[in-house]
Protein backbone atom coordinates (compact mmCIF):
# COMPACT_ATOMS: atom_id res chain seq x y z
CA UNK A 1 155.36 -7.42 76.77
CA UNK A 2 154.91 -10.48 78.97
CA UNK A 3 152.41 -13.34 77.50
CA UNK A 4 150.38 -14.92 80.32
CA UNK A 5 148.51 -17.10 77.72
CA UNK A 6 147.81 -20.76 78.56
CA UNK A 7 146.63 -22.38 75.00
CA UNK A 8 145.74 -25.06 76.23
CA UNK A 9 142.75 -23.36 77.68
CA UNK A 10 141.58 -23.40 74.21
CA UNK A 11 139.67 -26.71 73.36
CA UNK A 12 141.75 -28.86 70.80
CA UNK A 13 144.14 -25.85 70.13
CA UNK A 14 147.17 -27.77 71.54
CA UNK A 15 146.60 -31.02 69.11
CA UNK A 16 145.75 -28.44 66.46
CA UNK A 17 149.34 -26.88 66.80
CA UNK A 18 150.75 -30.29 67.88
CA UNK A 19 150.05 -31.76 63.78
CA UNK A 20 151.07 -28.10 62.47
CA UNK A 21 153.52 -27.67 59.37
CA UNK A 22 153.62 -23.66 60.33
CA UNK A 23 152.60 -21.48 63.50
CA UNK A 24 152.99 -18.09 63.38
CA UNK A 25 151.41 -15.88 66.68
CA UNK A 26 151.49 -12.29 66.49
CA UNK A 27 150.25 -10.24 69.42
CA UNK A 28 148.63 -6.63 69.90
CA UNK A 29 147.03 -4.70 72.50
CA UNK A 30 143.77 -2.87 71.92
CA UNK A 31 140.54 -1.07 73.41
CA UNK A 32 138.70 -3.19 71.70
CA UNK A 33 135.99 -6.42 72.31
CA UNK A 34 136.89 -9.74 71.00
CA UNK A 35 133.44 -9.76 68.36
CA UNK A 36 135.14 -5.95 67.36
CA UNK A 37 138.70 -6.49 66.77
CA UNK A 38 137.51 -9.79 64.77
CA UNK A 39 134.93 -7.34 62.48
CA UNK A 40 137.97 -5.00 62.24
CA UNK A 41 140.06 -7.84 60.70
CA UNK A 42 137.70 -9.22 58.78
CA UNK A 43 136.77 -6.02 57.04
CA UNK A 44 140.28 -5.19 56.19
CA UNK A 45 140.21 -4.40 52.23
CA UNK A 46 142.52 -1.80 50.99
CA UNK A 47 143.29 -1.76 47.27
CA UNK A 48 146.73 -3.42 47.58
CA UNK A 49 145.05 -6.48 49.47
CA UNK A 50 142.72 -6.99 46.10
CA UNK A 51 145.95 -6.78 43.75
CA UNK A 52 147.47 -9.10 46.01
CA UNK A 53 144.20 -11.62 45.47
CA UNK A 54 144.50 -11.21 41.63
CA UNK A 55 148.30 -12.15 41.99
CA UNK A 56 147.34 -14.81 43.48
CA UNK A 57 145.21 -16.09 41.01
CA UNK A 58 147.90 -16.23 38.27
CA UNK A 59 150.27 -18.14 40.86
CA UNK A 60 147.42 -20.83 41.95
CA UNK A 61 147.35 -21.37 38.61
CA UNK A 62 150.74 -22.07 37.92
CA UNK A 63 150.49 -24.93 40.38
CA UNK A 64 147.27 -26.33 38.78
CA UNK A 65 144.89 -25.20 41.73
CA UNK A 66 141.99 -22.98 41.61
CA UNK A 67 140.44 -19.57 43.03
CA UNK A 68 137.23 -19.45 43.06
CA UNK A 69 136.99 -15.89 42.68
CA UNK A 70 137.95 -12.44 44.80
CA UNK A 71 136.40 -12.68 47.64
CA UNK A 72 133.49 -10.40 48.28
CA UNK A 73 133.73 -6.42 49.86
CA UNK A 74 133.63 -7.59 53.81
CA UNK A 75 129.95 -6.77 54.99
CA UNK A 76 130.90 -7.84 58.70
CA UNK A 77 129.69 -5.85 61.94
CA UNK A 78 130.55 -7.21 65.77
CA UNK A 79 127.33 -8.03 65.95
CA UNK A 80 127.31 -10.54 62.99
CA UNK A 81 130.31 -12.17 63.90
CA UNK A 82 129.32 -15.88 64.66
CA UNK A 83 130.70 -17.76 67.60
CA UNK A 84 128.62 -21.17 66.55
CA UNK A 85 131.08 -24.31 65.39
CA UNK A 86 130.24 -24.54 61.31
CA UNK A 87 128.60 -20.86 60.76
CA UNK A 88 130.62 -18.91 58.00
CA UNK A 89 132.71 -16.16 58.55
CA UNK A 90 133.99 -14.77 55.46
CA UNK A 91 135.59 -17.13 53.20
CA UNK A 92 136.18 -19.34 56.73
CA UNK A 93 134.20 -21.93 58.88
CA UNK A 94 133.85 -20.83 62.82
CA UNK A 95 135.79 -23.67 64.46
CA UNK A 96 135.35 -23.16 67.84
CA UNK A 97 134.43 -19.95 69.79
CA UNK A 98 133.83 -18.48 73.60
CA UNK A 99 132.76 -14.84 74.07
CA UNK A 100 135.56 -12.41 74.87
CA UNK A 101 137.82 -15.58 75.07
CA UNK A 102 138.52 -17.12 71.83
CA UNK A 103 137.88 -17.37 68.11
CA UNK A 104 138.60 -19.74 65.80
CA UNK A 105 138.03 -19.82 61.87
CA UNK A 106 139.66 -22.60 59.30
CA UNK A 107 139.72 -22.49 55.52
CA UNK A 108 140.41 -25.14 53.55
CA UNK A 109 141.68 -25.65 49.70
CA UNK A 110 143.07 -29.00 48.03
CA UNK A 111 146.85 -27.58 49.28
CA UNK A 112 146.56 -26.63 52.57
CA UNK A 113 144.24 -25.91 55.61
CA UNK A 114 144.90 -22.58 56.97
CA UNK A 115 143.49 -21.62 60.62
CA UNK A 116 143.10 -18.44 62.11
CA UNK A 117 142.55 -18.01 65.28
CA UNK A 118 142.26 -14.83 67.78
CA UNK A 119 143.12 -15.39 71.69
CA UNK A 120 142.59 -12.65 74.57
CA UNK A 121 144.74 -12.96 77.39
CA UNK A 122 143.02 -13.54 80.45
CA UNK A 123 145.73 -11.81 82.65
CA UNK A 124 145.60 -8.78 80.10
CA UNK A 125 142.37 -8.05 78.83
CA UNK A 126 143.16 -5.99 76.36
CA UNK A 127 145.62 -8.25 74.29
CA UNK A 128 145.15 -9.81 71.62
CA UNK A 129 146.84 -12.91 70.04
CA UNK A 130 146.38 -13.35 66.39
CA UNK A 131 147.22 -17.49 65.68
CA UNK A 132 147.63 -18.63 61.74
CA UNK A 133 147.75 -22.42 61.79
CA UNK A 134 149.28 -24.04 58.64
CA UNK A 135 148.22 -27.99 57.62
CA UNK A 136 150.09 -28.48 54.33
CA UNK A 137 147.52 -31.51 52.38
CA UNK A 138 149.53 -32.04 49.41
CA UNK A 139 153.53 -31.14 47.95
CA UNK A 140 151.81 -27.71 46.79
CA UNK A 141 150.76 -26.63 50.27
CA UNK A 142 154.77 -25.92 51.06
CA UNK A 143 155.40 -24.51 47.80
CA UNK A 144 152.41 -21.74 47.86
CA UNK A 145 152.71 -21.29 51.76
CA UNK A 146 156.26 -20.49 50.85
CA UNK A 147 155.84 -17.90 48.59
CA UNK A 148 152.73 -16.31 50.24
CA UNK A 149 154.73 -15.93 53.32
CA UNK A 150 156.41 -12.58 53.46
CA UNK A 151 152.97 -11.49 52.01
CA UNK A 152 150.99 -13.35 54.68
CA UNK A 153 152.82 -11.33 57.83
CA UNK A 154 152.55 -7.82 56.13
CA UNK A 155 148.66 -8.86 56.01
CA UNK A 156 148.18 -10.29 59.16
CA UNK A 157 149.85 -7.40 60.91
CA UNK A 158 148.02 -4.66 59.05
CA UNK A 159 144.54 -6.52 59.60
CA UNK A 160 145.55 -6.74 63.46
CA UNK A 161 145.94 -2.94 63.10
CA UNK A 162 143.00 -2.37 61.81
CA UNK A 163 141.25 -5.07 64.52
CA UNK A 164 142.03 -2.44 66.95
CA UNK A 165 140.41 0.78 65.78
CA UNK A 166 137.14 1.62 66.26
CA UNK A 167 136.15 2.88 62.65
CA UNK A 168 132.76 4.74 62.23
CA UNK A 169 131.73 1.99 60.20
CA UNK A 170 132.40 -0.32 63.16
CA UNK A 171 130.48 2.12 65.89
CA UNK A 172 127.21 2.89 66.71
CA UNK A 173 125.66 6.22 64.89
């Protein structure tokens, strides 16, 4: 699949991946909009995910960081997805945001920043590139990153999956 993508389209994404410890982009097409495929991922909550979260909470622990909980059941529609710098989304901040262009979302935690960011290609409307931006802030950013990795892509990829389907929950009744 060919990638006509120009990030630097993106306002500040190039400096963004320029100062990067780890850039992973993953790409999938869908008959989706941008504000539904973004829902789609956000709402992704199976019952493994939440184990995963509690796991997590042990191992954050062991490094002498904190969780501040599992984070909520997704209430997210296309609709209520925000596209304004600041507004939450999820346990994220919007970073920066143009309708049926671009999305981007950071959270931040004493070990690391972690960005995530959704791109359509202009030259293929229907493709979406899925952008997790990595900013280690102290020695355990590597350490947890690390570990959380092979974990990480399995999620990403299933919540891209699930970015493209058009769920009832999702639709108009």
């Amino acid at each position: 699949m060919k990638q006509s993508i120009d990030f630097t389209a993106v306002p500040t994404l190039p400096q963004l991946m320029e100062t990067a410890n780890h850039i992973d982009i993953k790409t999938i097409d869908g008959e989706v909009s941008l504000r539904q495929f973004i829902a789609g991922m956000l709402t992704y909550s199976p019952a493994w995910l939440k184990f995963l979260y509690g796991v997590r909470w042990f191992f954050v622990r062991l490094l002498g960081m904190k969780q501040e909980g599992m984070p909520q059941e997704p209430k997210i529609r296309p609709e209520t997805i925000s596209f304004v710098a600041g507004k939450p989304a999820q346990f994220f901040t919007v970073q920066m945001a143009k309708e049926e262009a671009y999305w981007f979302a950071s959270a931040a935690e004493s070990h690391l920043t972690a960005h995530l960011g959704v791109v359509m290609d202009p030259g293929q409307p229907n493709l979406f590139h899925v952008l997790t931006i990595v900013h280690y802030n102290r020695w355990t950013g590597p350490v947890y990153f690390n570990v959380i990795r092979p974990f990480h892509h399995l999620v990403v990829w299933q919540m891209m999956k699930a970015g493209v389907k058009q769920p009832l929950r999702l639709q108009e009744v």
